[in-house]
Protein backbone atom coordinates (compact mmCIF):
# COMPACT_ATOMS: atom_id res chain seq x y z
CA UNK A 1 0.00 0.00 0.00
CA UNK A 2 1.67 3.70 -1.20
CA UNK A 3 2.32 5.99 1.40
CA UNK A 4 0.01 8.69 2.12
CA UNK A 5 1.76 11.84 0.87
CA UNK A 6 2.27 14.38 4.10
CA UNK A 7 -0.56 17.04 4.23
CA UNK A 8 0.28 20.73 3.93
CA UNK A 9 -0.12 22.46 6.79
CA UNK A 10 -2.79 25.53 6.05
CA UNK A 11 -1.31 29.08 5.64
CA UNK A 12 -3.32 31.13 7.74
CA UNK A 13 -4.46 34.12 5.22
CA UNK A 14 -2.51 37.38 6.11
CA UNK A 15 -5.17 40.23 7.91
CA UNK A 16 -4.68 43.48 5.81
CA UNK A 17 -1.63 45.67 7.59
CA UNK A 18 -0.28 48.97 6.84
CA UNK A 19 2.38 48.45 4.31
CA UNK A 20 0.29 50.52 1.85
CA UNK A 21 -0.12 53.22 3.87
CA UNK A 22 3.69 53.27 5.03
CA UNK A 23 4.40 53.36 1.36
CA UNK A 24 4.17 57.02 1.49
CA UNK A 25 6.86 57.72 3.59
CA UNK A 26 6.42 59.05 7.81
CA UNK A 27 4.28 61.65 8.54
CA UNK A 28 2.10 61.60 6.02
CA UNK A 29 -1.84 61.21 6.69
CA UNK A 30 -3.37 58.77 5.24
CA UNK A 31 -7.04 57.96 4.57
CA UNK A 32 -8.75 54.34 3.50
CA UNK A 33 -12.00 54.72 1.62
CA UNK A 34 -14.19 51.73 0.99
CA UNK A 35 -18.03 51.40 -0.44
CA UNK A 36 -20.66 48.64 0.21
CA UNK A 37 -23.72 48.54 -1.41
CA UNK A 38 -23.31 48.04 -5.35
CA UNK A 39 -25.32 44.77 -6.02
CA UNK A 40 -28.10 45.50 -4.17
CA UNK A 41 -31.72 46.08 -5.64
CA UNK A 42 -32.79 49.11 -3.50
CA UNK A 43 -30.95 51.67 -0.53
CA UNK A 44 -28.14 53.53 -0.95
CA UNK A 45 -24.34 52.93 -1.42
CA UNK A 46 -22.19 54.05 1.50
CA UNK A 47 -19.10 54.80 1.96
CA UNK A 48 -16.75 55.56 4.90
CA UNK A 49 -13.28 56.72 4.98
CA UNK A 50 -11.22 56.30 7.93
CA UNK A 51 -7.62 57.61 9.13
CA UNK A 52 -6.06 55.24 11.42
CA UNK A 53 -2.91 56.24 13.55
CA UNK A 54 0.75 55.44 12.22
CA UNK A 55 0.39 52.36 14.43
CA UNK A 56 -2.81 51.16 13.71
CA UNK A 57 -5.27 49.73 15.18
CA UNK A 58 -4.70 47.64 18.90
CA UNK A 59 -3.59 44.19 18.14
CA UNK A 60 -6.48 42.33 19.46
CA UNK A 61 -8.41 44.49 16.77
CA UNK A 62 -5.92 44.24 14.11
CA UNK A 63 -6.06 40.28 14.52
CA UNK A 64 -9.69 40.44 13.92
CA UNK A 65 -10.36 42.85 10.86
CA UNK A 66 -10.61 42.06 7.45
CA UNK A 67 -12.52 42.68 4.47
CA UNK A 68 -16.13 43.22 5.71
CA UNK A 69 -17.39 40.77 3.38
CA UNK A 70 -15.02 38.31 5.33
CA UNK A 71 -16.55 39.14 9.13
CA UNK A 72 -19.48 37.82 10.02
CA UNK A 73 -21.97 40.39 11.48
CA UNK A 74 -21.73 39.57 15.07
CA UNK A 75 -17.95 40.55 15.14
CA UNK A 76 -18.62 43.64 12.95
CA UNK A 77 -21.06 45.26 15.13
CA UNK A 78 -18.31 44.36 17.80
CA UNK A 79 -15.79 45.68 16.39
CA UNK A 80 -17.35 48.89 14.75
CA UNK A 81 -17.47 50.84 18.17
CA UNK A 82 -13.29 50.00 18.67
CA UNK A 83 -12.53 50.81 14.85
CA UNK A 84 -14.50 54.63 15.20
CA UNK A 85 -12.67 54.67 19.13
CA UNK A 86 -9.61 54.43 17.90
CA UNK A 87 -9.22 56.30 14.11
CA UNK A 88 -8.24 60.30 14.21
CA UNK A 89 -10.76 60.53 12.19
CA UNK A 90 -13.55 59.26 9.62
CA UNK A 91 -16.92 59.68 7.71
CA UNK A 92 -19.50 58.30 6.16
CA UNK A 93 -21.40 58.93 3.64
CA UNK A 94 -23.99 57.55 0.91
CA UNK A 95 -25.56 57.98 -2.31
CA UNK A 96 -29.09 57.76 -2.70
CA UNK A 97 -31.50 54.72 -4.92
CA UNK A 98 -32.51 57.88 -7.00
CA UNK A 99 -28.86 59.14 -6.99
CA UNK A 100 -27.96 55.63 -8.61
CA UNK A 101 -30.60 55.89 -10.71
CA UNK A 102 -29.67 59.00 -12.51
CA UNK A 103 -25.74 58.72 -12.75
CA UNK A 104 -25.60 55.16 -12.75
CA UNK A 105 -24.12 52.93 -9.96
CA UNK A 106 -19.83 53.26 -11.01
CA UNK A 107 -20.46 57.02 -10.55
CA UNK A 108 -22.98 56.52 -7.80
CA UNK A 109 -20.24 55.04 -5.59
CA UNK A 110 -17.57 57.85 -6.42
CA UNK A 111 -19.51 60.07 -4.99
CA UNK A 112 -20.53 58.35 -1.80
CA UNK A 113 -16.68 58.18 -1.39
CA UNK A 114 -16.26 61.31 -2.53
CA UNK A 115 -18.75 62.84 0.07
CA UNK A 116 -16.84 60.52 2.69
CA UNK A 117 -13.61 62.02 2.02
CA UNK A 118 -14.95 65.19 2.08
CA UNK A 119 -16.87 65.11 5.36
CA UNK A 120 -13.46 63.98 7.27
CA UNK A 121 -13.01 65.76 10.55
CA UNK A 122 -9.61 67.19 11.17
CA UNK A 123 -6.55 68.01 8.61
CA UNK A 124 -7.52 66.83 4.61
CA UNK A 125 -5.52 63.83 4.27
CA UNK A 126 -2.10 63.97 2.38
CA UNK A 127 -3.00 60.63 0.72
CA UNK A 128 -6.38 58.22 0.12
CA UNK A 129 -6.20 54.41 -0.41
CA UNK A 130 -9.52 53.68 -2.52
CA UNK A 131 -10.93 49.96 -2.53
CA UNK A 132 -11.04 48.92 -6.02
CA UNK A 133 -9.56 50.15 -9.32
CA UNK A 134 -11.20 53.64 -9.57
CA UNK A 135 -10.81 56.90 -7.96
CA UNK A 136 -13.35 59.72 -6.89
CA UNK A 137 -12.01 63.34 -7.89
CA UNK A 138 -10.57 64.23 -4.88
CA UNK A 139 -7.62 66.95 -3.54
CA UNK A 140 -5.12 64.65 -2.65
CA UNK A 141 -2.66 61.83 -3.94
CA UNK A 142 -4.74 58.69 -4.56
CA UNK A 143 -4.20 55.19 -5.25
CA UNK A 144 -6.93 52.44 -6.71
CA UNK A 145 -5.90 49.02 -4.75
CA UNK A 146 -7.49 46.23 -6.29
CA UNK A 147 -8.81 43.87 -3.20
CA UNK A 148 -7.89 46.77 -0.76
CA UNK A 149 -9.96 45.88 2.11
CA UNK A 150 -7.69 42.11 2.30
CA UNK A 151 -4.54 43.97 1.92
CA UNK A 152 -4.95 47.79 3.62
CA UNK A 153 -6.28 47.95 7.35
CA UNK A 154 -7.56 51.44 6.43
CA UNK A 155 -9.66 50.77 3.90
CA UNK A 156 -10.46 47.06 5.73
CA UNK A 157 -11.67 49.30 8.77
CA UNK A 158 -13.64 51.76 6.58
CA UNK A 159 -15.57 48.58 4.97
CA UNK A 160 -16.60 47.57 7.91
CA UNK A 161 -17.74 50.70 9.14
CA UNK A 162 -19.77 51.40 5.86
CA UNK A 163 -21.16 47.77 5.76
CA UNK A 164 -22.61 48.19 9.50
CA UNK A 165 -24.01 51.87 8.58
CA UNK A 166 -25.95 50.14 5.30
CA UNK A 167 -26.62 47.55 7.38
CA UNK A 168 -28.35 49.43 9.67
CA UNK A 169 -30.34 51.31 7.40
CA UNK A 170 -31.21 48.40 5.83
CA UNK A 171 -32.64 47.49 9.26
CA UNK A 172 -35.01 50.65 9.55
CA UNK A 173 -36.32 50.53 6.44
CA UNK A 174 -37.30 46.96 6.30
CA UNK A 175 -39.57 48.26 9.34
CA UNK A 176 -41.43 50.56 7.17
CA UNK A 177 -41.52 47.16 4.46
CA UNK A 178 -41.48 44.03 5.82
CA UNK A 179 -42.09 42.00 2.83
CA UNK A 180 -38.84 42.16 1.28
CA UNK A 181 -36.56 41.06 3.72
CA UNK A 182 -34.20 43.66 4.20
CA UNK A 183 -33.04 42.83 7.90
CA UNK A 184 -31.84 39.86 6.15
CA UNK A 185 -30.78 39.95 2.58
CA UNK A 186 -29.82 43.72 3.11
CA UNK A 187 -31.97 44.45 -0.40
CA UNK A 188 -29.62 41.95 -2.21
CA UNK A 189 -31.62 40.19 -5.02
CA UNK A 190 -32.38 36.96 -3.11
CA UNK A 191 -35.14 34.75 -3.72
CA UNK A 192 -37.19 36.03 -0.96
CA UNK A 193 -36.37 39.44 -2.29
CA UNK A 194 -37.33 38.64 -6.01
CA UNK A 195 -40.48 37.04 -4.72
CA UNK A 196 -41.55 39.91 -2.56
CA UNK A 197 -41.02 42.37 -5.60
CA UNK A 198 -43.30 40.23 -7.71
CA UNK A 199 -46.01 39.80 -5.04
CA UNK A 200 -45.46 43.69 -3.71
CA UNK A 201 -44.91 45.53 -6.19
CA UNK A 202 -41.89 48.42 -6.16
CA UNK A 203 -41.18 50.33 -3.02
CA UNK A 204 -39.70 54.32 -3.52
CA UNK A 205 -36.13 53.01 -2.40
CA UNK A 206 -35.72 50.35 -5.05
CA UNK A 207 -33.24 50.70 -7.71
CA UNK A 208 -35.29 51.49 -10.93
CA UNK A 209 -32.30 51.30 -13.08
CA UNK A 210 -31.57 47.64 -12.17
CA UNK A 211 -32.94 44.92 -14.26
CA UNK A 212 -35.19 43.07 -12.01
CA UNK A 213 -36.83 46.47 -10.83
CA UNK A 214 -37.13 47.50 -14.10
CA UNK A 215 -38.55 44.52 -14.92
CA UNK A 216 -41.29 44.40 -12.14
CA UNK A 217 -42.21 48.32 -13.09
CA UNK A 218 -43.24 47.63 -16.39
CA UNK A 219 -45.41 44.49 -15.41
CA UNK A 220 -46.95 46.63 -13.03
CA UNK A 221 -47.77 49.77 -15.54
């Protein structure tokens, strides 16, 4: 009988750090800007932008955060409070259904993180680290990371704190409509959500501009 061959031991997956934001040199201040929201069917897309200190965030935080996508919602919410304790400074901000609807969703989300940037408390920031491969038009050196929130704990800490702000309004409005779902699928085009737009009909913070909603306004005249 062959030999088993040796199993690989598993390579833990490295938390975003700060290399990116060292990259441009001591001193400077550096913001992380990162958007939740774009596949959706209804609500807005939010963005935050945070600052974190030259060291970071604590340890015991640091070993926890990640792409928000990547941490489940309890930890978010309990990490959210430590991430907004600890930055200098950050903001968040949104763009509206109708605000997606009339620019369309790619410049929808450059100005949520636009409007982030913006409302930062404190000194502008010498530099921004946006999630993704665009930039918004703003006053300061920027750089598009591709995968940002895996690799920058800037823009990691400002997806979390934009996916537990949508979250939350998610959460409110699904009070006002509790058909779709929203405290659960967080307006993403599940089948409960799909269902509920067939059976109920459009609500004022869908997406018109998106297929399915499109779809479901014309059936209903």
């Amino acid at each position: 009988m062959p030999a088993k061959a040796p199993r690989k031991a598993a390579i833990p997956r490295q938390r975003p750090d700060l290399s990116l934001e060292a990259g441009f040199g001591p001193g400077r201040r550096v913001c992380g800007i990162d958007e939740v929201g774009r596949g959706p069917l209804c609500g807005p897309v939010v963005a935050a932008a945070v600052v974190l200190p030259p060291e970071g965030l604590p340890p015991e935080i640091a070993a926890q955060i990640d792409d928000s996508k990547a941490v489940n919602r309890r930890l978010r919410e309990e990490i959210e409070p430590a991430i907004r304790a600890h930055a200098l400074a950050f903001a968040i901000a949104e763009a509206s259904a109708a605000e997606i609807d009339e620019l369309n969703i790619h410049k929808a989300t450059l100005l949520a993180m636009k409007r982030a940037y913006l409302a930062l408390p404190g000194p502008a920031p010498d530099a921004a680290l946006i999630d993704g491969k665009f930039t918004p038009d703003i006053a300061c050196e920027r750089v598009a990371v591709v995968k940002g929130d895996s690799r920058s704990q800037s823009i990691a800490a400002a997806s979390i704190l934009a996916k537990v702000a949508r979250d939350s309004e998610m959460l409110r409005l699904s009070v006002q409509y509790p058909h779709y779902g929203w405290d659960r699928n967080a307006g993403y085009p599940t089948p409960e959500h799909l269902e509920a737009l067939t059976r109920h009909g459009v609500t004022p913070h869908h997406r018109v501009s998106f297929a399915p909603v499109k779809r479901q306004r014309a059936l209903s005249g």
